[in-house]
PDB file of N, CA and C in Angstrom:
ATOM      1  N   UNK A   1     148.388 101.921 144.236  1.00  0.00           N
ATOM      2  CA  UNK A   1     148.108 102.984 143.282  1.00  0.00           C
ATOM      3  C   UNK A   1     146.891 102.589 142.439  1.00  0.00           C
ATOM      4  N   UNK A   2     145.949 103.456 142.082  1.00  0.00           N
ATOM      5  CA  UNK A   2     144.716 103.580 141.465  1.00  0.00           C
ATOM      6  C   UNK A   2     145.034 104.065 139.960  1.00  0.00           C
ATOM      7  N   UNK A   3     144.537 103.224 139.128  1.00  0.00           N
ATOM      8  CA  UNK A   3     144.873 102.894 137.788  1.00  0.00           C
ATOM      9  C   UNK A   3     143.637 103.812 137.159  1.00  0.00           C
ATOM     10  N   UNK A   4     143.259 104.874 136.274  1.00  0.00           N
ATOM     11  CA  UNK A   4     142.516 105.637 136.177  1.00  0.00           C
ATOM     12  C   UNK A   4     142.183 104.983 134.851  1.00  0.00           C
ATOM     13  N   UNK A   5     141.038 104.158 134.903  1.00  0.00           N
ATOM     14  CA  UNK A   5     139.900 103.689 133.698  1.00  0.00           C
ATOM     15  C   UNK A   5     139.663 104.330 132.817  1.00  0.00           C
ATOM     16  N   UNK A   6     139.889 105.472 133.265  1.00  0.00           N
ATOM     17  CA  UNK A   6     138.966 106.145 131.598  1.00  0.00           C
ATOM     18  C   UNK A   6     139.902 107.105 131.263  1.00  0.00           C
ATOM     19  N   UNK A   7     141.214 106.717 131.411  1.00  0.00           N
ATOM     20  CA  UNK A   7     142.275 107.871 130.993  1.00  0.00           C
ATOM     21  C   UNK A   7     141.879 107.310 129.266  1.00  0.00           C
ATOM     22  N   UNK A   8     142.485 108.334 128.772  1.00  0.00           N
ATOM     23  CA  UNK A   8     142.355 108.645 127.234  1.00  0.00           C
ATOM     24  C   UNK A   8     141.102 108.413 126.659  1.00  0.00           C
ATOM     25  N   UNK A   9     139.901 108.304 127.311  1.00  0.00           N
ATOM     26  CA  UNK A   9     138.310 108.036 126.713  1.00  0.00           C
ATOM     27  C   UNK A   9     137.824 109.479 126.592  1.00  0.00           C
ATOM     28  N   UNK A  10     137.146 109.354 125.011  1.00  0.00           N
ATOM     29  CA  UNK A  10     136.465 110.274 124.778  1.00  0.00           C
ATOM     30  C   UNK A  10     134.785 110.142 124.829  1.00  0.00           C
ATOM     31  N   UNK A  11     135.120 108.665 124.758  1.00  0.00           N
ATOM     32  CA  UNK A  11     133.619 108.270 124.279  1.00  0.00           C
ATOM     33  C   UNK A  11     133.450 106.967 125.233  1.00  0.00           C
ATOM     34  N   UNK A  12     132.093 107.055 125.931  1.00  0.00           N
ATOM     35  CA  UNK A  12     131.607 106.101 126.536  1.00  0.00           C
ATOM     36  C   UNK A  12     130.430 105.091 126.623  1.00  0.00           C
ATOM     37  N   UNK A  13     130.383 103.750 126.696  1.00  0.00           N
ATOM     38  CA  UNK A  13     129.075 103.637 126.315  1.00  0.00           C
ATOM     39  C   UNK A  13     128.242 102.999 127.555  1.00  0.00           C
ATOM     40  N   UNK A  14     126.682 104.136 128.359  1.00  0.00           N
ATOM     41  CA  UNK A  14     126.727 103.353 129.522  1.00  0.00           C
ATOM     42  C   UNK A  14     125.476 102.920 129.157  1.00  0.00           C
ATOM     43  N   UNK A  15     125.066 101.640 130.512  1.00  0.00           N
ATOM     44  CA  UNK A  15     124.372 100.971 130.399  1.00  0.00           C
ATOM     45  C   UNK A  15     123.524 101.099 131.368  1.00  0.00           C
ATOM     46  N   UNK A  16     122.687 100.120 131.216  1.00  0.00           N
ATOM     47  CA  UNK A  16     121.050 100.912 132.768  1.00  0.00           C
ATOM     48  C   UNK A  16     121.346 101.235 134.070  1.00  0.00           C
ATOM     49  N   UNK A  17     121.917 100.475 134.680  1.00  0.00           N
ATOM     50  CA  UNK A  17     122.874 100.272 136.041  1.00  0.00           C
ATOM     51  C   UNK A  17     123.479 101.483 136.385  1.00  0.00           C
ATOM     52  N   UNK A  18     124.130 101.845 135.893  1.00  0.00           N
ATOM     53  CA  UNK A  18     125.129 103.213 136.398  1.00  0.00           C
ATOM     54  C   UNK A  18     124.100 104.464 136.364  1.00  0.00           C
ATOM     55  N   UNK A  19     123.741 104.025 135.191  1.00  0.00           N
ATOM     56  CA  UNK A  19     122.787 105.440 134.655  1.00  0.00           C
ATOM     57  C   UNK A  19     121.453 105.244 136.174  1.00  0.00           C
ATOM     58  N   UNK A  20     120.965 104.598 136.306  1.00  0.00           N
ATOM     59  CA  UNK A  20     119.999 104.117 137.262  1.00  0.00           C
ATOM     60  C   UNK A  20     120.455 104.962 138.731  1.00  0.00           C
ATOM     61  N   UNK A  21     121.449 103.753 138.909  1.00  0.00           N
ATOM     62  CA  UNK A  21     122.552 104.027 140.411  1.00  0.00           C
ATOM     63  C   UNK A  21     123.183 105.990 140.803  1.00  0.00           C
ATOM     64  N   UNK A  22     123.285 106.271 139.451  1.00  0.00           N
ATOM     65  CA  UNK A  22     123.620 107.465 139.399  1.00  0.00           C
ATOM     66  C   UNK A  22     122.231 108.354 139.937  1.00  0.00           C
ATOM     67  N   UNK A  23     121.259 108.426 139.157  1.00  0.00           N
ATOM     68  CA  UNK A  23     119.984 109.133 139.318  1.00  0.00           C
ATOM     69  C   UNK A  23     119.382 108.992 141.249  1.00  0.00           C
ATOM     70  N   UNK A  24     119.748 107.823 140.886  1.00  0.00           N
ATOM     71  CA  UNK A  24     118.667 107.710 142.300  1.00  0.00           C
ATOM     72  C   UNK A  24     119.210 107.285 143.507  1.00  0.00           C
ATOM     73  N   UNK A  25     120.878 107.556 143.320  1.00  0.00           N
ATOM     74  CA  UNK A  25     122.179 107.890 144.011  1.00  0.00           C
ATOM     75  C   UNK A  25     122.249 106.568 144.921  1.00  0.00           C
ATOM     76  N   UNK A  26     122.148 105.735 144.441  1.00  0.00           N
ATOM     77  CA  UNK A  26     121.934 104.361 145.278  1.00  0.00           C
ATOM     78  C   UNK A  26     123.570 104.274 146.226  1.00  0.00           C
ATOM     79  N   UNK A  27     123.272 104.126 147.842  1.00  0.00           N
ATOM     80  CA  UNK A  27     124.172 104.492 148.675  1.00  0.00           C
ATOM     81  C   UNK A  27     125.668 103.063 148.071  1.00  0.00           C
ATOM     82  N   UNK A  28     125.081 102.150 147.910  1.00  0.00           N
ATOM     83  CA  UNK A  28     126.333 100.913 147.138  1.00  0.00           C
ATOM     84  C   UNK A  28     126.777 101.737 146.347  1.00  0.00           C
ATOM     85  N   UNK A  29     126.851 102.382 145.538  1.00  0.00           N
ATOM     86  CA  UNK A  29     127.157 102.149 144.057  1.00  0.00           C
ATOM     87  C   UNK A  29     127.594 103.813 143.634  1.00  0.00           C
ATOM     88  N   UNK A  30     127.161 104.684 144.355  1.00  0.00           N
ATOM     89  CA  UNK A  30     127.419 105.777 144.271  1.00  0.00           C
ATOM     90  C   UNK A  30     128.770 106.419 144.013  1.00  0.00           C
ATOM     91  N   UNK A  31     129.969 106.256 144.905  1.00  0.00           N
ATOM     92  CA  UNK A  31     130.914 106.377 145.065  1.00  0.00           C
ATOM     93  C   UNK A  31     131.828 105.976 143.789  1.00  0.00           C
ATOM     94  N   UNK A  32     131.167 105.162 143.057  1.00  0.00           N
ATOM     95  CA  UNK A  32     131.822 104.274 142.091  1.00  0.00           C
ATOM     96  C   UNK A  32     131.123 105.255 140.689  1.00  0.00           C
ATOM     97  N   UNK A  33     129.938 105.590 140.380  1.00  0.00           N
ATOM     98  CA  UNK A  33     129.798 106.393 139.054  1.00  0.00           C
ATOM     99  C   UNK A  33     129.724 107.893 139.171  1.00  0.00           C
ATOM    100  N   UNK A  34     129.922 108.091 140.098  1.00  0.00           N
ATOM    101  CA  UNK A  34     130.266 109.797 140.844  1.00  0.00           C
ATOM    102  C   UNK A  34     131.033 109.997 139.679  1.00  0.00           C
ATOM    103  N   UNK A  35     131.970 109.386 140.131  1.00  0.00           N
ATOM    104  CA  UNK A  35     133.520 109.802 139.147  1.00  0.00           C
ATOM    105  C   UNK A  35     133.397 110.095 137.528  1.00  0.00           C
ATOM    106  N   UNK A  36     132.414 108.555 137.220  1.00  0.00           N
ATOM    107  CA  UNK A  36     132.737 108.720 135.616  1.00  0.00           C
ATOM    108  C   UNK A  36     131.339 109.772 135.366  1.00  0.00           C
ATOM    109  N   UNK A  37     130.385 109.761 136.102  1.00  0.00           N
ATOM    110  CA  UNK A  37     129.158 111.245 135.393  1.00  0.00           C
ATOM    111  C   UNK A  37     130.147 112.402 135.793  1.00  0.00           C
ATOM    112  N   UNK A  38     131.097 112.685 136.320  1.00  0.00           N
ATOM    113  CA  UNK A  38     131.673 114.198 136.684  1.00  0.00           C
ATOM    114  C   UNK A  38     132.624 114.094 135.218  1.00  0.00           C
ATOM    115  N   UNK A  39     133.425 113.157 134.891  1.00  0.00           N
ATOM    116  CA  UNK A  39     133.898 113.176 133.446  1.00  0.00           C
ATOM    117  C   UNK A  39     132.678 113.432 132.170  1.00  0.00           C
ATOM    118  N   UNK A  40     131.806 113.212 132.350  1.00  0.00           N
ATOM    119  CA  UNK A  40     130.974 113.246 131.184  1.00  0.00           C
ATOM    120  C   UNK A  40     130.359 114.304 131.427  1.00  0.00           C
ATOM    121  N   UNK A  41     130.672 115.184 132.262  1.00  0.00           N
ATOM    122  CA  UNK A  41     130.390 116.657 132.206  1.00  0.00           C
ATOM    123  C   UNK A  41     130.996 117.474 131.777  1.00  0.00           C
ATOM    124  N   UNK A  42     132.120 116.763 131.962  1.00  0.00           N
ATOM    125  CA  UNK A  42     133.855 117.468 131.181  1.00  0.00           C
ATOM    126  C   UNK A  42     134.118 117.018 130.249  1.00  0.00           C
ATOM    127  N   UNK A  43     134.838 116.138 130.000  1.00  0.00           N
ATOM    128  CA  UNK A  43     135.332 115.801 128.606  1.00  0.00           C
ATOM    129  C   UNK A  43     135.402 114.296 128.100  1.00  0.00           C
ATOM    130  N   UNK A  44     133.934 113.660 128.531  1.00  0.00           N
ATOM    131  CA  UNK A  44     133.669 111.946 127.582  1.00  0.00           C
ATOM    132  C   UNK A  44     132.326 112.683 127.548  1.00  0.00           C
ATOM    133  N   UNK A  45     132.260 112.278 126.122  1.00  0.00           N
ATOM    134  CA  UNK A  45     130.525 112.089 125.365  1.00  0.00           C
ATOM    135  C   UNK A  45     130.271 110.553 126.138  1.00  0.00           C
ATOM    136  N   UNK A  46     128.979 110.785 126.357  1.00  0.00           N
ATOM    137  CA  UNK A  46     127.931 109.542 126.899  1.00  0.00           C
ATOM    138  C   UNK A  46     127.554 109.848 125.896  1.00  0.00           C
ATOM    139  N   UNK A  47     127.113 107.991 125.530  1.00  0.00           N
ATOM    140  CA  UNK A  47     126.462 107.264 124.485  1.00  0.00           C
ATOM    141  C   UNK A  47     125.682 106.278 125.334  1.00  0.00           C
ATOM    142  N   UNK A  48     124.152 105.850 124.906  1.00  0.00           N
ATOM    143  CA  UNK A  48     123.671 104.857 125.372  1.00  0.00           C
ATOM    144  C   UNK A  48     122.767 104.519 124.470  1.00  0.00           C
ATOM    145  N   UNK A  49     121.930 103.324 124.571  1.00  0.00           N
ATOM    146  CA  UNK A  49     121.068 103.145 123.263  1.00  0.00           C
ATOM    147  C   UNK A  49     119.431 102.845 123.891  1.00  0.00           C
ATOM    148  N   UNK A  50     118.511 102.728 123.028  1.00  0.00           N
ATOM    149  CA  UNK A  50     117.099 102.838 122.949  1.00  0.00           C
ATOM    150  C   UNK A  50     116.914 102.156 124.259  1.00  0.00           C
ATOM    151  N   UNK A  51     117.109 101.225 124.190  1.00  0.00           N
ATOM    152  CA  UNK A  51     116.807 100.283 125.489  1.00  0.00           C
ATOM    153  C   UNK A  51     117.135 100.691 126.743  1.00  0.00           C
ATOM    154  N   UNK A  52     118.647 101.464 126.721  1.00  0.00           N
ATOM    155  CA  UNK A  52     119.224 101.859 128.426  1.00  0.00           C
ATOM    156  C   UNK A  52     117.573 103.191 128.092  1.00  0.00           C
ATOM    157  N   UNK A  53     117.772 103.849 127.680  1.00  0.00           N
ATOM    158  CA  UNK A  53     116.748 105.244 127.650  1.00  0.00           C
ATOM    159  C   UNK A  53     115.381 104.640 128.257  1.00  0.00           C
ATOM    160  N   UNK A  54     114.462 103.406 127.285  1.00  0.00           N
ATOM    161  CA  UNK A  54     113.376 102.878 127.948  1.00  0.00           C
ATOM    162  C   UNK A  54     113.639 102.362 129.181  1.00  0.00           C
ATOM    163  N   UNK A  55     114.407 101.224 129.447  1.00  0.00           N
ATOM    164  CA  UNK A  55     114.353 101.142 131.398  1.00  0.00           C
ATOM    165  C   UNK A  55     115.124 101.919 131.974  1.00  0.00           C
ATOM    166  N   UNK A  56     115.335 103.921 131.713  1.00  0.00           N
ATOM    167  CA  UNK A  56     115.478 104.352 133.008  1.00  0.00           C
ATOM    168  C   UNK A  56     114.073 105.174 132.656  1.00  0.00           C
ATOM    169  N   UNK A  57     113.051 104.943 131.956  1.00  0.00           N
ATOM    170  CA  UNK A  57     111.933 105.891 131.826  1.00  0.00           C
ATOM    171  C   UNK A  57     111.034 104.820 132.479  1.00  0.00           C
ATOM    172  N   UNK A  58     111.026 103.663 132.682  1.00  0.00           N
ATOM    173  CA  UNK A  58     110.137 103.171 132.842  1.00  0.00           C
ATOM    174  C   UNK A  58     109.567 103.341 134.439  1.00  0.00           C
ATOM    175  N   UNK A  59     110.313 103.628 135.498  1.00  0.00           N
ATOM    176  CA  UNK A  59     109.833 103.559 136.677  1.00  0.00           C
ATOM    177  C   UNK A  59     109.259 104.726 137.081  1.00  0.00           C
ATOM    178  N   UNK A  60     110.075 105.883 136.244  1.00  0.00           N
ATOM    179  CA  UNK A  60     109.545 107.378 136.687  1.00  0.00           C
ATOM    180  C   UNK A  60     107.837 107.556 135.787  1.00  0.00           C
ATOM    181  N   UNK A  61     107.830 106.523 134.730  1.00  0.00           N
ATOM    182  CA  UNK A  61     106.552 106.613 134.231  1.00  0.00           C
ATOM    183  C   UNK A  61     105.865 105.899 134.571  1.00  0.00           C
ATOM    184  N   UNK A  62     105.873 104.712 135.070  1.00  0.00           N
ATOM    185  CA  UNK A  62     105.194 103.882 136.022  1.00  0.00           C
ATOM    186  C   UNK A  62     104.352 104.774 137.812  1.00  0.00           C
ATOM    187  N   UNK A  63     105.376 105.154 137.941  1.00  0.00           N
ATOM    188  CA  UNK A  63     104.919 105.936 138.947  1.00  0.00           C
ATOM    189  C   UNK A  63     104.175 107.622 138.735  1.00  0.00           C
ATOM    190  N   UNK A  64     104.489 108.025 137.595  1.00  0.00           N
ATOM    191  CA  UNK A  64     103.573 109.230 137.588  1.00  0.00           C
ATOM    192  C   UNK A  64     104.799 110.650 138.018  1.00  0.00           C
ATOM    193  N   UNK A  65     105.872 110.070 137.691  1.00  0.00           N
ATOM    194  CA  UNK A  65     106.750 111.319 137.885  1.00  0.00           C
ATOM    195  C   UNK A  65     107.513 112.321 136.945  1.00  0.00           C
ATOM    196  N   UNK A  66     106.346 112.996 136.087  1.00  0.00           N
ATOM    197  CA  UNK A  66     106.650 113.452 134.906  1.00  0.00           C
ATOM    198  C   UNK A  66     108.588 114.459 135.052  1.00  0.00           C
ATOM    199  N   UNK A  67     108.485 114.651 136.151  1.00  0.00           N
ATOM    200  CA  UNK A  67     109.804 115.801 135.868  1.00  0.00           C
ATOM    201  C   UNK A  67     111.086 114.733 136.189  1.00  0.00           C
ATOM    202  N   UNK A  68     110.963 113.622 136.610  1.00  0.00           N
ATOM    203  CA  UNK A  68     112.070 113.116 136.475  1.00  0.00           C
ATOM    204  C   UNK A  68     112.236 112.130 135.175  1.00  0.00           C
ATOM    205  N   UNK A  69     111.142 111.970 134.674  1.00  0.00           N
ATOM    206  CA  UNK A  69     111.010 111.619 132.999  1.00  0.00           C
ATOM    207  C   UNK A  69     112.252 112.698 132.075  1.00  0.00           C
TER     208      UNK A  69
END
């Protein structure tokens, strides 16, 4: 039986990795933050801070990809 992590979370706090893995749907890792971005569409506030925000801007601005900025 599968123990559900984020039962009773309202509030979450993520970090570069997921947020990253999520965007650019990395085939490892996918399966695993599917779940918690479909909750934070529903009912957990995402929280992250200055730093997760600068390294997931940094590659799409490095490369010149204003709409995924």
């Amino acid at each position: 039986m599968r123990i559900n992590a984020l039962a009773n979370v309202s509030r979450l706090f993520l970090d570069t990795a997921p947020v990253i893995y999520f965007v650019e749907r990395n085939p490892q890792f996918v399966d695993l933050v599917d779940p918690v971005f479909e909750r934070l569409s529903a009912d957990i506030t995402a929280v992250i801070s200055g730093i997760t925000l600068s390294e997931c801007l940094v590659g799409a601005i490095r490369l010149g990809l204003v709409d995924l900025e």
